[in-house]
C-alpha atoms as a PDB file:
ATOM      1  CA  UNK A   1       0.000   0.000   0.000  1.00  0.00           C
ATOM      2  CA  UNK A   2       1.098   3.715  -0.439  1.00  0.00           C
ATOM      3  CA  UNK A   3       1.300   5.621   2.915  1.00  0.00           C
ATOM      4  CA  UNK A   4      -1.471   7.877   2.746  1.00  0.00           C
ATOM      5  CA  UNK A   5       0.552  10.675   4.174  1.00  0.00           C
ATOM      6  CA  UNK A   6       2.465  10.650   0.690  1.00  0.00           C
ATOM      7  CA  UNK A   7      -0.819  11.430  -1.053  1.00  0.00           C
ATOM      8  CA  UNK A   8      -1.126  14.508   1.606  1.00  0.00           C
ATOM      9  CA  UNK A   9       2.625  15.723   1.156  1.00  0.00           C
ATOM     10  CA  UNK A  10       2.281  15.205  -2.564  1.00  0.00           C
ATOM     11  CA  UNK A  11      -0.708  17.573  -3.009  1.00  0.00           C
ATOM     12  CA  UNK A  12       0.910  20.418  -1.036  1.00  0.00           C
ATOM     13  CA  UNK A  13       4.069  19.846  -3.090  1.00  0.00           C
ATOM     14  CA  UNK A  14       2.192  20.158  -6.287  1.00  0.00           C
ATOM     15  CA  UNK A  15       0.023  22.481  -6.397  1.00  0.00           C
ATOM     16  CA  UNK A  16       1.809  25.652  -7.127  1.00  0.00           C
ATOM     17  CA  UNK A  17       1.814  23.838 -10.711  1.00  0.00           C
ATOM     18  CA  UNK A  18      -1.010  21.041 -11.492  1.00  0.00           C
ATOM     19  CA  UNK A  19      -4.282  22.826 -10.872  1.00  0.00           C
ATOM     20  CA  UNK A  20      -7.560  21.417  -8.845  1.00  0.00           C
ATOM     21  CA  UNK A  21      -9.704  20.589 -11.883  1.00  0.00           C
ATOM     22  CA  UNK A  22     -13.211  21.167 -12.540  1.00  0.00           C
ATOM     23  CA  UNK A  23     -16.164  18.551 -11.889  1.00  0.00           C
ATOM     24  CA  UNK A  24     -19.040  18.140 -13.525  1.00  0.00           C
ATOM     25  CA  UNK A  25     -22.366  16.852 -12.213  1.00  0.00           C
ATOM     26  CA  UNK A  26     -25.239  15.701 -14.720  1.00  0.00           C
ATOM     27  CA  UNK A  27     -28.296  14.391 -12.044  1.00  0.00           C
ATOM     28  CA  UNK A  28     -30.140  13.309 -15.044  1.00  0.00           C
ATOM     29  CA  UNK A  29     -27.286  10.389 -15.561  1.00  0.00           C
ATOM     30  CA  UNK A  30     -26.306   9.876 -12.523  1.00  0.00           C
ATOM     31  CA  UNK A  31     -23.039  11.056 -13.411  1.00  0.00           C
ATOM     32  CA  UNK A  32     -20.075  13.527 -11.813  1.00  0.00           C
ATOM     33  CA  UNK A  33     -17.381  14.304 -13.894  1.00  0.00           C
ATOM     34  CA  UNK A  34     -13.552  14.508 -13.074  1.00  0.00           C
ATOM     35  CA  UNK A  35     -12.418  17.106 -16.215  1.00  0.00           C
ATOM     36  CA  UNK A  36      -8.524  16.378 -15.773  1.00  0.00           C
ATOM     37  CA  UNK A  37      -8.327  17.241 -19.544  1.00  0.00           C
ATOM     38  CA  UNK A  38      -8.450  20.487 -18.432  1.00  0.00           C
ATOM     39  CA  UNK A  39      -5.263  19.874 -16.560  1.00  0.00           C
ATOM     40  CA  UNK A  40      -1.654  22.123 -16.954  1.00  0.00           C
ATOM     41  CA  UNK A  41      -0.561  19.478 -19.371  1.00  0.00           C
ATOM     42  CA  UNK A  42      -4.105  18.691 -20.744  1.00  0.00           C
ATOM     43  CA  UNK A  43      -3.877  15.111 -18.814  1.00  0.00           C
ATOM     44  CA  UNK A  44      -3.635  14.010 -15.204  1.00  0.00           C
ATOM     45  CA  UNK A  45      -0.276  12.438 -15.698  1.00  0.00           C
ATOM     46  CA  UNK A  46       1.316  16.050 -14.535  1.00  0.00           C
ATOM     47  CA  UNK A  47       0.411  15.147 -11.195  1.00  0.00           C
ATOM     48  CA  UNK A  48       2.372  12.114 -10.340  1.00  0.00           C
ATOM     49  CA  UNK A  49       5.698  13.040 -12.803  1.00  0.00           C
ATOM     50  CA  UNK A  50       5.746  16.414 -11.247  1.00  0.00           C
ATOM     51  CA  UNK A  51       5.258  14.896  -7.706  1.00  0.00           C
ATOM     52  CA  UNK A  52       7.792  12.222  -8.696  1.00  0.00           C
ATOM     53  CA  UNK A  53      10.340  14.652  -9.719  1.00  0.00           C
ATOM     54  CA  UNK A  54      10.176  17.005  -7.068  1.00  0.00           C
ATOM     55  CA  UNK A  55      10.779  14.251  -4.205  1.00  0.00           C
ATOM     56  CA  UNK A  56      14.196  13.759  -6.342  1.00  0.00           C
ATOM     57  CA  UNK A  57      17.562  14.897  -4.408  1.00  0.00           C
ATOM     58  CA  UNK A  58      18.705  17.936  -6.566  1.00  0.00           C
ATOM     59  CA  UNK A  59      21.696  15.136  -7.695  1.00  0.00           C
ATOM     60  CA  UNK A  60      19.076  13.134  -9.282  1.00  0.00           C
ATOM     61  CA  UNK A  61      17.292  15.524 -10.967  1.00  0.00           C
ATOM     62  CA  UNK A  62      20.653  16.792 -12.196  1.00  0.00           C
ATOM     63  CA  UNK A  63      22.075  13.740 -13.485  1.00  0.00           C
ATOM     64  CA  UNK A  64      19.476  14.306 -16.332  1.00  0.00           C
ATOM     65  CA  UNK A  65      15.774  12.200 -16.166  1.00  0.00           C
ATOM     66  CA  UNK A  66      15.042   9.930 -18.643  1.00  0.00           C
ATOM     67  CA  UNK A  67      11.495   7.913 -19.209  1.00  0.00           C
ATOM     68  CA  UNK A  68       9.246   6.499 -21.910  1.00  0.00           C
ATOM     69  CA  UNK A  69       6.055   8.285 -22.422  1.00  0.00           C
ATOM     70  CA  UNK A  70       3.260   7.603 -24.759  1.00  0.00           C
ATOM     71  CA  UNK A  71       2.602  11.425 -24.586  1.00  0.00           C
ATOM     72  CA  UNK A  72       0.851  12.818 -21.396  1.00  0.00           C
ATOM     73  CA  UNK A  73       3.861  11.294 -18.867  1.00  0.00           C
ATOM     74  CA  UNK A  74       6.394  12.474 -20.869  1.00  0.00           C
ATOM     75  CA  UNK A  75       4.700  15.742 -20.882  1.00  0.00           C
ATOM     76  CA  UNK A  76       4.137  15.778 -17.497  1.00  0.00           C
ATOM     77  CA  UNK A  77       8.469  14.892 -16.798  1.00  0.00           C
ATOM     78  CA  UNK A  78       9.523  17.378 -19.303  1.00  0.00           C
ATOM     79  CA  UNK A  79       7.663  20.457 -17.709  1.00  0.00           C
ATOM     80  CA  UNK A  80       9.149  19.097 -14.440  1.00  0.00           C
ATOM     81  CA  UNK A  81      12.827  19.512 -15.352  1.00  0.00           C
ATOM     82  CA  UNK A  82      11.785  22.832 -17.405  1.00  0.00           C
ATOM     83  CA  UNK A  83      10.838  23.830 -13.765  1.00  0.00           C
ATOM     84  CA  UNK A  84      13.997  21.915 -11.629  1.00  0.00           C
ATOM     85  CA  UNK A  85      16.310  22.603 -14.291  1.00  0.00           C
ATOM     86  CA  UNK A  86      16.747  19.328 -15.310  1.00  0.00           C
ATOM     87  CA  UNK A  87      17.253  17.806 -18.633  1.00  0.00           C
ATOM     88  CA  UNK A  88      15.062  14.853 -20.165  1.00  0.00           C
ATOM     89  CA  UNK A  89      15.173  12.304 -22.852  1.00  0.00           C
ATOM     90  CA  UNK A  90      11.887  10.698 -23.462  1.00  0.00           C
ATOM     91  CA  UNK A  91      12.000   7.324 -25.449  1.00  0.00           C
ATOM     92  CA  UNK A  92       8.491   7.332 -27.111  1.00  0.00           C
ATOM     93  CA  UNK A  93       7.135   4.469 -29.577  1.00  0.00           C
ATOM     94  CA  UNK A  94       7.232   5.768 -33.551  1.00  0.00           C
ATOM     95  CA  UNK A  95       3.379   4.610 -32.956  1.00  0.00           C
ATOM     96  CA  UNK A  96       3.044   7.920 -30.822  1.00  0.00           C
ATOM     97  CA  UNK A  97       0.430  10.529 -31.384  1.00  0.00           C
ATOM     98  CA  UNK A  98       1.999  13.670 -33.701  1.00  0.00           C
ATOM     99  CA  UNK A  99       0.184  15.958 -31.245  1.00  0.00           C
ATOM    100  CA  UNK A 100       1.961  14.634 -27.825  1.00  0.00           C
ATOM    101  CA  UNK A 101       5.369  14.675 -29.714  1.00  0.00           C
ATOM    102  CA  UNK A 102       5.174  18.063 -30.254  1.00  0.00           C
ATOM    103  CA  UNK A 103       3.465  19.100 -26.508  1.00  0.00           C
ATOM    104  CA  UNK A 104       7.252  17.202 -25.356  1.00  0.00           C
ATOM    105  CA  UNK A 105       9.239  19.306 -27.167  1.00  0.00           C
ATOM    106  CA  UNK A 106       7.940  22.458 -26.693  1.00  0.00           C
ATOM    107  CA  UNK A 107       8.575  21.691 -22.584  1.00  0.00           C
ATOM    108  CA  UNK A 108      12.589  21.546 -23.780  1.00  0.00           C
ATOM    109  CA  UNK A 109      12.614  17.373 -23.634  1.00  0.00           C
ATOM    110  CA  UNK A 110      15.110  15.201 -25.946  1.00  0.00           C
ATOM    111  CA  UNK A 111      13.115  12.685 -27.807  1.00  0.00           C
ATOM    112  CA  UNK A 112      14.247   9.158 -28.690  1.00  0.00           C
ATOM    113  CA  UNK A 113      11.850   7.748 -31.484  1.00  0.00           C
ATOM    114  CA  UNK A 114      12.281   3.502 -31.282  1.00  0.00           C
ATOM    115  CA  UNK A 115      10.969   1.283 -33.961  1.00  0.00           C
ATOM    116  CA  UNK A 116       7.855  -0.359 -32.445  1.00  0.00           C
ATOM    117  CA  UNK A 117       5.911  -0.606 -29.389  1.00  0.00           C
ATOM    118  CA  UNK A 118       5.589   0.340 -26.131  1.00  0.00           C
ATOM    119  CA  UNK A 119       7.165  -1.543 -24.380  1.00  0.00           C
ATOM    120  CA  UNK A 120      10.025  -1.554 -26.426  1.00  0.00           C
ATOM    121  CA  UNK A 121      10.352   1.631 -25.813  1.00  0.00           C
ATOM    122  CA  UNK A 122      10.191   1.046 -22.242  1.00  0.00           C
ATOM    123  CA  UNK A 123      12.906  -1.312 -21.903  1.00  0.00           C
ATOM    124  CA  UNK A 124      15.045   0.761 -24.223  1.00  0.00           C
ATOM    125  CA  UNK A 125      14.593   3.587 -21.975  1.00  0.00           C
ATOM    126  CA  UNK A 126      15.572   1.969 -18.619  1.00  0.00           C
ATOM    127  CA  UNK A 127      18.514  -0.045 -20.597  1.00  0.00           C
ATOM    128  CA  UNK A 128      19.817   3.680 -21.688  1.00  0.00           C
ATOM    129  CA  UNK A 129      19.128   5.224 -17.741  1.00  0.00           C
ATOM    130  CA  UNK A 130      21.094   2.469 -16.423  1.00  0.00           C
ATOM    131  CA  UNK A 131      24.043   2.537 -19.103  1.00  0.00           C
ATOM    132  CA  UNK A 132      24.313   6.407 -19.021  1.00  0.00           C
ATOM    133  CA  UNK A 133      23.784   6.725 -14.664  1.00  0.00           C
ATOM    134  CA  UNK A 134      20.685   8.937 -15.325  1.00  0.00           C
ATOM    135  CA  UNK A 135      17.503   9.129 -13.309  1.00  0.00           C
ATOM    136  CA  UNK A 136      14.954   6.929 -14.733  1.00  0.00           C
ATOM    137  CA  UNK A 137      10.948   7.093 -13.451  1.00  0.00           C
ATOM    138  CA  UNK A 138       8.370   5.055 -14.262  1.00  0.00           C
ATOM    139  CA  UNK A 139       5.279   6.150 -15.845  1.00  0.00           C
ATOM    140  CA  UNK A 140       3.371   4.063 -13.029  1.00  0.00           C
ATOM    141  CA  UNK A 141       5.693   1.619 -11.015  1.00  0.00           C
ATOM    142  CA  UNK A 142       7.044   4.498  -8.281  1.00  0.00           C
ATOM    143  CA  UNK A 143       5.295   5.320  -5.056  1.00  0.00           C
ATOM    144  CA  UNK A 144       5.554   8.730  -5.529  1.00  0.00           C
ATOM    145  CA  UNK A 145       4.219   8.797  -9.075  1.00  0.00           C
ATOM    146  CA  UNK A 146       0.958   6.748  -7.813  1.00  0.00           C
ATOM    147  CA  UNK A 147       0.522   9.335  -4.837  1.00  0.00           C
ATOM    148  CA  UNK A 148       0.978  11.944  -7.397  1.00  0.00           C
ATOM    149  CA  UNK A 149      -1.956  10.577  -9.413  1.00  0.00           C
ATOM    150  CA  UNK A 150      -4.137   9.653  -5.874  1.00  0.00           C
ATOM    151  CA  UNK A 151      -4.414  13.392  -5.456  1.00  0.00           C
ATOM    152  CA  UNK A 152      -7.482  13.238  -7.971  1.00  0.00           C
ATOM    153  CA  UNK A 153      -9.149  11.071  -4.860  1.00  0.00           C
ATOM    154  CA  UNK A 154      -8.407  13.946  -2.295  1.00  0.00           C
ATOM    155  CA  UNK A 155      -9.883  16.359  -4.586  1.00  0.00           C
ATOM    156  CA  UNK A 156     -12.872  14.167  -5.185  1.00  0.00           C
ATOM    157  CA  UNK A 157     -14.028  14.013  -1.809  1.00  0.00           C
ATOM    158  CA  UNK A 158     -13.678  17.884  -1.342  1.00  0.00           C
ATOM    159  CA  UNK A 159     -15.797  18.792  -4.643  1.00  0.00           C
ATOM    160  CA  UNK A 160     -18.369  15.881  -4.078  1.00  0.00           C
ATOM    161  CA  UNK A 161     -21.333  17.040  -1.361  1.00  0.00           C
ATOM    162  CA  UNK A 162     -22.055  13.669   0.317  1.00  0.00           C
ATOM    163  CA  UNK A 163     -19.506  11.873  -1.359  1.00  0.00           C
ATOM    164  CA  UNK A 164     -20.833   8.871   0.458  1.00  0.00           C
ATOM    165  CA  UNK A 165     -23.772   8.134  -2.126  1.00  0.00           C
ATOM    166  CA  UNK A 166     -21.283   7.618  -4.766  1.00  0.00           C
ATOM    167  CA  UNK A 167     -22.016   4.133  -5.598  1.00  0.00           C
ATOM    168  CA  UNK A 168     -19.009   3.407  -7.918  1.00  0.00           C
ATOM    169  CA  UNK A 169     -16.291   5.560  -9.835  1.00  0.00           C
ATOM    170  CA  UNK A 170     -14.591   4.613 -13.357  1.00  0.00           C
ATOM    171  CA  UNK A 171     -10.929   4.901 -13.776  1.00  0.00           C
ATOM    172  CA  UNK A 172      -9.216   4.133 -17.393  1.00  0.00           C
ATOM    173  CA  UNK A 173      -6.867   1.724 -16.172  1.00  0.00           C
ATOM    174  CA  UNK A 174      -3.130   0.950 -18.327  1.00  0.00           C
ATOM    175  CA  UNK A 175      -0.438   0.347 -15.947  1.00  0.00           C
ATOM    176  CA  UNK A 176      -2.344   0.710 -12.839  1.00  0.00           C
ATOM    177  CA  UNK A 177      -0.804   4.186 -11.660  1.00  0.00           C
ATOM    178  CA  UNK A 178      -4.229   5.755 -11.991  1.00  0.00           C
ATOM    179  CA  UNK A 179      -6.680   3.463 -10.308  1.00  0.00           C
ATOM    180  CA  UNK A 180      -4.090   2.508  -7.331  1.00  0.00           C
ATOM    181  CA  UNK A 181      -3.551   6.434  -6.372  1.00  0.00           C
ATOM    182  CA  UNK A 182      -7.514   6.978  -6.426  1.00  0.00           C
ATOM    183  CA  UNK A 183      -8.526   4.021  -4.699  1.00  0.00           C
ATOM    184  CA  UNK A 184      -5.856   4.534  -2.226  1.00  0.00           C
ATOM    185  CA  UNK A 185      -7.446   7.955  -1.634  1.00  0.00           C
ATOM    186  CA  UNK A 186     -10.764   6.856  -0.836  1.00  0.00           C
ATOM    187  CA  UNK A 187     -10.234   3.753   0.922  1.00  0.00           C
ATOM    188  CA  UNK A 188     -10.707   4.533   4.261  1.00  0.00           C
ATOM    189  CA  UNK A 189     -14.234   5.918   3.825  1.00  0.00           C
ATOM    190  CA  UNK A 190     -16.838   3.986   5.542  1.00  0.00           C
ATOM    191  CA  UNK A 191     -19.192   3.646   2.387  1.00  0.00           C
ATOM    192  CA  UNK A 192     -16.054   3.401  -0.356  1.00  0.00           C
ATOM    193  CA  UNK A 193     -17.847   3.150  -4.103  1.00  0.00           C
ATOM    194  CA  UNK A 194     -16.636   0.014  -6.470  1.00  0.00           C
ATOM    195  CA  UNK A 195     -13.862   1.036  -8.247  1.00  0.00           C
ATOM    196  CA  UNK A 196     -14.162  -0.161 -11.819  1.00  0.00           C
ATOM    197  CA  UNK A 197     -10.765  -0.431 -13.866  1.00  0.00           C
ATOM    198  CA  UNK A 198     -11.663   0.720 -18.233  1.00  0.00           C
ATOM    199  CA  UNK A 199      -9.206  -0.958 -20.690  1.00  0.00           C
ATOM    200  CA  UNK A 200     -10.229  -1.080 -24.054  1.00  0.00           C
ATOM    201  CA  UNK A 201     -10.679  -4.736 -26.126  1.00  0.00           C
ATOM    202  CA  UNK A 202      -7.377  -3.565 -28.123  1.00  0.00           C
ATOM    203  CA  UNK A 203      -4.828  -3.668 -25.301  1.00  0.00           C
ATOM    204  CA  UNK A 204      -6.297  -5.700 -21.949  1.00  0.00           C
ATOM    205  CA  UNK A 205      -3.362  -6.285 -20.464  1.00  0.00           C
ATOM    206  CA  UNK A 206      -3.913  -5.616 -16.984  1.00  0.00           C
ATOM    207  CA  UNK A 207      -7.344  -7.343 -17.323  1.00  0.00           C
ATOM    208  CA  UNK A 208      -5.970 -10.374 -18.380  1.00  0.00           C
ATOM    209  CA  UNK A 209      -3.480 -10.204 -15.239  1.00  0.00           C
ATOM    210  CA  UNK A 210      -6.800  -9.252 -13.011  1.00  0.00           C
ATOM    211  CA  UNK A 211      -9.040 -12.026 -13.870  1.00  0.00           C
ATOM    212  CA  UNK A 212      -6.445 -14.753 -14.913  1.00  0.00           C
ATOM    213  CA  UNK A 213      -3.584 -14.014 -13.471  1.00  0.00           C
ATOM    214  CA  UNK A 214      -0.883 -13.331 -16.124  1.00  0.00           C
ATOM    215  CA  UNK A 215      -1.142 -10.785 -19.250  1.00  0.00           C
ATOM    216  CA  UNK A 216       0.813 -14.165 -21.146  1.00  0.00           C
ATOM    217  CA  UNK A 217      -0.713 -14.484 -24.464  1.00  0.00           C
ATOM    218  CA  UNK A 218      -2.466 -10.872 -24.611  1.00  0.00           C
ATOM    219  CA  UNK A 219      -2.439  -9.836 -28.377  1.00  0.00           C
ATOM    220  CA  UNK A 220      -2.478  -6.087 -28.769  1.00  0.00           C
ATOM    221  CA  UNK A 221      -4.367  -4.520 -31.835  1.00  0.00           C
ATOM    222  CA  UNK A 222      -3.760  -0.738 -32.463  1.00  0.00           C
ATOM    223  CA  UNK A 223      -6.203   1.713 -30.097  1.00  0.00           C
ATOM    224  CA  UNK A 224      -7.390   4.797 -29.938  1.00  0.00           C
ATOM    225  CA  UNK A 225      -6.960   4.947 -26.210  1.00  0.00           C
ATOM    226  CA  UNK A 226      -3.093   4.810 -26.666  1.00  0.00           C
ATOM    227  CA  UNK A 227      -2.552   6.092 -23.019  1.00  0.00           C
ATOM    228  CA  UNK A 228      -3.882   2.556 -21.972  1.00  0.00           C
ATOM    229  CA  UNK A 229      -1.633   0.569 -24.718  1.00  0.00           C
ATOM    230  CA  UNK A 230       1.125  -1.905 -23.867  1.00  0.00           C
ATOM    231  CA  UNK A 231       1.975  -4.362 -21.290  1.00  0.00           C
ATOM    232  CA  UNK A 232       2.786  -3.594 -17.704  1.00  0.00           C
ATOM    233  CA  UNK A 233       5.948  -4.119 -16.517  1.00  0.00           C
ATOM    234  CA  UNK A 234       6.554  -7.576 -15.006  1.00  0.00           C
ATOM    235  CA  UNK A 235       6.752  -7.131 -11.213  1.00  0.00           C
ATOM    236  CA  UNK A 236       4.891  -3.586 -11.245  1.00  0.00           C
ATOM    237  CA  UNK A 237       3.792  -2.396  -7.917  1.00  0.00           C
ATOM    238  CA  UNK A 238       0.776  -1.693  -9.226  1.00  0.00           C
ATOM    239  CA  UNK A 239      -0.464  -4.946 -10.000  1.00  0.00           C
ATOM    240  CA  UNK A 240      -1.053  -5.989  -6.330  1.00  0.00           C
ATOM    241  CA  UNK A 241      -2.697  -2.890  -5.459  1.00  0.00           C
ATOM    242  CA  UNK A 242      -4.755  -3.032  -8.429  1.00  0.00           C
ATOM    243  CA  UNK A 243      -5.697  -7.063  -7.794  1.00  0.00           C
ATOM    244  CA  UNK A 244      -6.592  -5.740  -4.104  1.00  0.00           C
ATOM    245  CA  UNK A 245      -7.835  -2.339  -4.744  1.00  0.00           C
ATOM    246  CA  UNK A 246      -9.990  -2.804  -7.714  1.00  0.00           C
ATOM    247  CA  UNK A 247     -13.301  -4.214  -7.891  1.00  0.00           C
ATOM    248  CA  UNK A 248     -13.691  -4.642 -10.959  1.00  0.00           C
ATOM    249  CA  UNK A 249     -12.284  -4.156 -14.632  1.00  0.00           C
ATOM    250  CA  UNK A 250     -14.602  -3.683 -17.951  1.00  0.00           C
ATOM    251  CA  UNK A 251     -13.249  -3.451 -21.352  1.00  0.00           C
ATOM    252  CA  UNK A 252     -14.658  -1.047 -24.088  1.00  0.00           C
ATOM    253  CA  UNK A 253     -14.839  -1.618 -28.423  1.00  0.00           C
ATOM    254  CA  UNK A 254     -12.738   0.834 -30.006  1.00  0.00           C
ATOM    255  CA  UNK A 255     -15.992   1.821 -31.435  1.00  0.00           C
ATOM    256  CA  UNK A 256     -17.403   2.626 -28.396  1.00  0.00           C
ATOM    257  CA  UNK A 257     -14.789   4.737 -27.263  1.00  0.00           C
ATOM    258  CA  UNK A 258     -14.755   7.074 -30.040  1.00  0.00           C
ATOM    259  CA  UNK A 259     -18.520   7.142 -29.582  1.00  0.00           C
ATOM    260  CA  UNK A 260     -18.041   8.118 -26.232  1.00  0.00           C
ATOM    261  CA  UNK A 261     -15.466  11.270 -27.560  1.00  0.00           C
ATOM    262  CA  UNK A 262     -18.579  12.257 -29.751  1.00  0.00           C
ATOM    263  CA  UNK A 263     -21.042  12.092 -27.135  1.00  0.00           C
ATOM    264  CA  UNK A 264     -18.775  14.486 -24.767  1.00  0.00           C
ATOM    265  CA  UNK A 265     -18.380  16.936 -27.260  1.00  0.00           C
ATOM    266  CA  UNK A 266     -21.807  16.874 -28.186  1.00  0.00           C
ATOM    267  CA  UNK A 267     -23.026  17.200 -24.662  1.00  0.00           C
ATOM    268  CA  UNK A 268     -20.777  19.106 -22.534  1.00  0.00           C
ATOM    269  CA  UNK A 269     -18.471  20.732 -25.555  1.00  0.00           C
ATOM    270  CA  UNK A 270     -15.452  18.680 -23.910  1.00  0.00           C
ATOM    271  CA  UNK A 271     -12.540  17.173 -26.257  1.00  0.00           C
ATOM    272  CA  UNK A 272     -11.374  14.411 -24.527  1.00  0.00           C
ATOM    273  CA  UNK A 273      -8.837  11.594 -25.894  1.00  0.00           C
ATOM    274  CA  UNK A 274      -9.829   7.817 -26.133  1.00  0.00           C
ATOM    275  CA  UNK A 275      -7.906   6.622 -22.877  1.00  0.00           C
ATOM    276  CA  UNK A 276     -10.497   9.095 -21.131  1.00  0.00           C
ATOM    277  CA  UNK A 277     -12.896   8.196 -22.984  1.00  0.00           C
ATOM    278  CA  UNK A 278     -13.067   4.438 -22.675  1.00  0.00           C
ATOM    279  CA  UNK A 279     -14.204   4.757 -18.854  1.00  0.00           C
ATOM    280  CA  UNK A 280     -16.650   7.292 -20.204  1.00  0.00           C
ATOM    281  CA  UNK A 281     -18.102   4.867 -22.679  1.00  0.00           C
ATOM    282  CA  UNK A 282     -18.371   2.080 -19.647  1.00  0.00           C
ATOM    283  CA  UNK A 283     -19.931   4.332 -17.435  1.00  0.00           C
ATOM    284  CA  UNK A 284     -22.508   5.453 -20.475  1.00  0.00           C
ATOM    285  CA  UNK A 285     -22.922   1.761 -21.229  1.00  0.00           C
ATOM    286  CA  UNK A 286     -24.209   1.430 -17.916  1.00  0.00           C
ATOM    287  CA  UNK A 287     -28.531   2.025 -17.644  1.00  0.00           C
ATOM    288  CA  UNK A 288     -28.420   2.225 -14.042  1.00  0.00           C
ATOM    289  CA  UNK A 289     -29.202   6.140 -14.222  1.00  0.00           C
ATOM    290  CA  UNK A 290     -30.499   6.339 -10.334  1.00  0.00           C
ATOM    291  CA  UNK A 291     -26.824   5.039  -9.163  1.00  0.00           C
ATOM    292  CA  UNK A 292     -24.407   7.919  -8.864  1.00  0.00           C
ATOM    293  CA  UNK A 293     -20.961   7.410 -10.798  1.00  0.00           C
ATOM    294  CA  UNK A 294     -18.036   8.980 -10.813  1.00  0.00           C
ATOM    295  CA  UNK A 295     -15.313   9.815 -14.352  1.00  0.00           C
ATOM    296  CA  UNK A 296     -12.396  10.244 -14.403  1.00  0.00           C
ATOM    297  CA  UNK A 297     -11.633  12.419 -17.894  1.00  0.00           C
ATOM    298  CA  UNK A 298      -7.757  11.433 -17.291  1.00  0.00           C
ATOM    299  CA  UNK A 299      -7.070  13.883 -20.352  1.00  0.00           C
ATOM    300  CA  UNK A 300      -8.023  15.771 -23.916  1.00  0.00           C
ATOM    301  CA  UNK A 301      -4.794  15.305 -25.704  1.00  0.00           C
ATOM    302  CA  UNK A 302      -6.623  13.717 -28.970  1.00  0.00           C
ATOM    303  CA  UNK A 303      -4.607  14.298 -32.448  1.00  0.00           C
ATOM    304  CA  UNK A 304      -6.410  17.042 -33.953  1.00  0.00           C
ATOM    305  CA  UNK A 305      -7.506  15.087 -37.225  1.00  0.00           C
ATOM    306  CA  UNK A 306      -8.558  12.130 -35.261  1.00  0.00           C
ATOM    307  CA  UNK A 307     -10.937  14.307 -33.365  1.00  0.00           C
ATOM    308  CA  UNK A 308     -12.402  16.320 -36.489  1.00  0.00           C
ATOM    309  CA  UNK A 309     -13.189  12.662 -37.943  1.00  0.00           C
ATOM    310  CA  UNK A 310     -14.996  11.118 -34.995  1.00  0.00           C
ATOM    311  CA  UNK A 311     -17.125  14.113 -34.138  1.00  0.00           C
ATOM    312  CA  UNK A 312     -18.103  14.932 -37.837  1.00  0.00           C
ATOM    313  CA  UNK A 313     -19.892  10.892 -38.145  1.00  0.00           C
ATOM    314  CA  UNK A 314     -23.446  10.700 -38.039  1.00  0.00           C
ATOM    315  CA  UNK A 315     -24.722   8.103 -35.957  1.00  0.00           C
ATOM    316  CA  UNK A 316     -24.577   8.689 -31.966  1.00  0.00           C
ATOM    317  CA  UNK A 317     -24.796   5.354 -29.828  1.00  0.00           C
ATOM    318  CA  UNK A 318     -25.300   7.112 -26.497  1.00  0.00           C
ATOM    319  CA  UNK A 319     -28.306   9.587 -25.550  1.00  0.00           C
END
């Protein structure tokens, strides 16, 4: 478990940068909205890499960082060292959205494109950390980068009235950073609401390790939620706490998730990328309208293009 007093130090020591975000509550779904799109970075991930960073000894930090990123982590690192003064290399998959390239750079961060998929990219990264003595940290397998990301839960039960009739709350769910900080936040209320894990069909890694005890075998198909995408590192804190914290994990279609980035525009004028929108979608899916849920919108950092397609389609699944 993560000692709750790290959740409490970490959101004093971030908040001069990551800002409280926004909730939204629609009574006539049941539903309260977490808008962490709306976030410094434009995704929650700022949290736990800033918190991460700052806990560093100022040797650390200047020894140089170095991490692998799909986009909104290594966003979140390389505004860190803009603000410590420390210099970053982020290893990102050549798969990587344009868009979060780009957001990298313009926070001063070195990229290192490698041929393939996350996880390659991962390994590469740590291999390169290890062979050059720099400081490498983990998109989701650090203590301090989970009670980075459990601030979100703190802030949830100040902006929630009566936080106790919240029946369940849906987290996207990749390496397990996400749902472990959260969870760990609210655990020690008396009436805690089921905390329900999104992955979409395309990458359900941590599902696989959830309900059968081993991600062996998982083939991964391309996915617009490509926050969620790629295995999680073998021996990951994060899978105990999210086998003991979790109640339950739902995968989404790919369809369903852009759906679900169609239906937010269209109803609350929110652009939201698919890892965000994949616990949307489950949440949506779910007719139970007199049951109060919680979303997490973990972040809006959608490729332009993409977005312009999926909202322009016709059809609408959800109402």
């Amino acid at each position: 478990m993560i000692p709750r007093e790290w959740l409490h130090d970490a959101n004093r020591r971030i908040r001069p940068t990551a800002i409280i975000t926004p909730i939204t509550e629609d009574p006539q779904r049941g539903l309260f909205l977490k808008w962490e799109n709306q976030q410094v970075t434009g995704s929650f991930k700022l949290r736990g890499a800033l918190n991460k960073v700052l806990t560093l000894e100022p040797w650390e930090r200047s020894k140089g960082l170095v991490t692998c990123s799909a986009g909104n982590h290594g966003q979140g690192i390389a505004l860190a060292g803009e603000k410590t003064g420390s210099p970053v290399i982020i290893f990102v998959s050549d798969h990587a959205v344009p868009s979060k390239l780009d957001a990298m750079q313009r926070y001063g961060a070195e990229l290192r494109l490698v041929s393939g998929g996350y996880a390659l990219a991962e390994k590469t990264a740590r291999d390169f950390a290890a062979a050059e003595g720099m400081t490498f940290i983990s998109p989701y397998n650090d203590g301090q980068v989970i009670a980075g990301q459990g601030t979100i839960g703190l802030e949830l039960l100040e902006q929630i009235p009566e936080f106790s009739s919240v029946e369940s709350i849906f987290i996207p769910l990749g390496g397990g950073g996400l749902l472990s900080g959260i969870a760990e936040a609210l655990s020690e209320q008396s009436n805690c609401p089921r905390i329900i894990g999104v992955q979409s069909e395309a990458s359900p890694y941590f599902h696989a390790l959830f309900y059968q005890g081993s991600q062996s075998g998982v083939v991964e198909t391309e996915s617009i939620a490509d926050g969620l995408s790629g295995a999680v590192e073998e021996g990951s804190i994060t899978i105990p706490l999210v086998r003991q914290l979790a109640d339950e994990i739902i995968l989404v279609t790919e369809s369903e998730i852009e759906q679900a980035i169609k239906w937010c525009w269209n109803t609350y004028h929110e652009k939201i990328e698919g890892s965000a929108a994949a616990a949307l979608a489950a949440a949506l899916r779910s007719q139970q309208l007199e049951t109060k849920k919680v979303v997490v919108i973990s972040g809006g950092n959608i490729q332009p293009e993409v977005f312009q397609r999926i909202i322009s389609r016709r059809e609408e699944a959800f109402q």
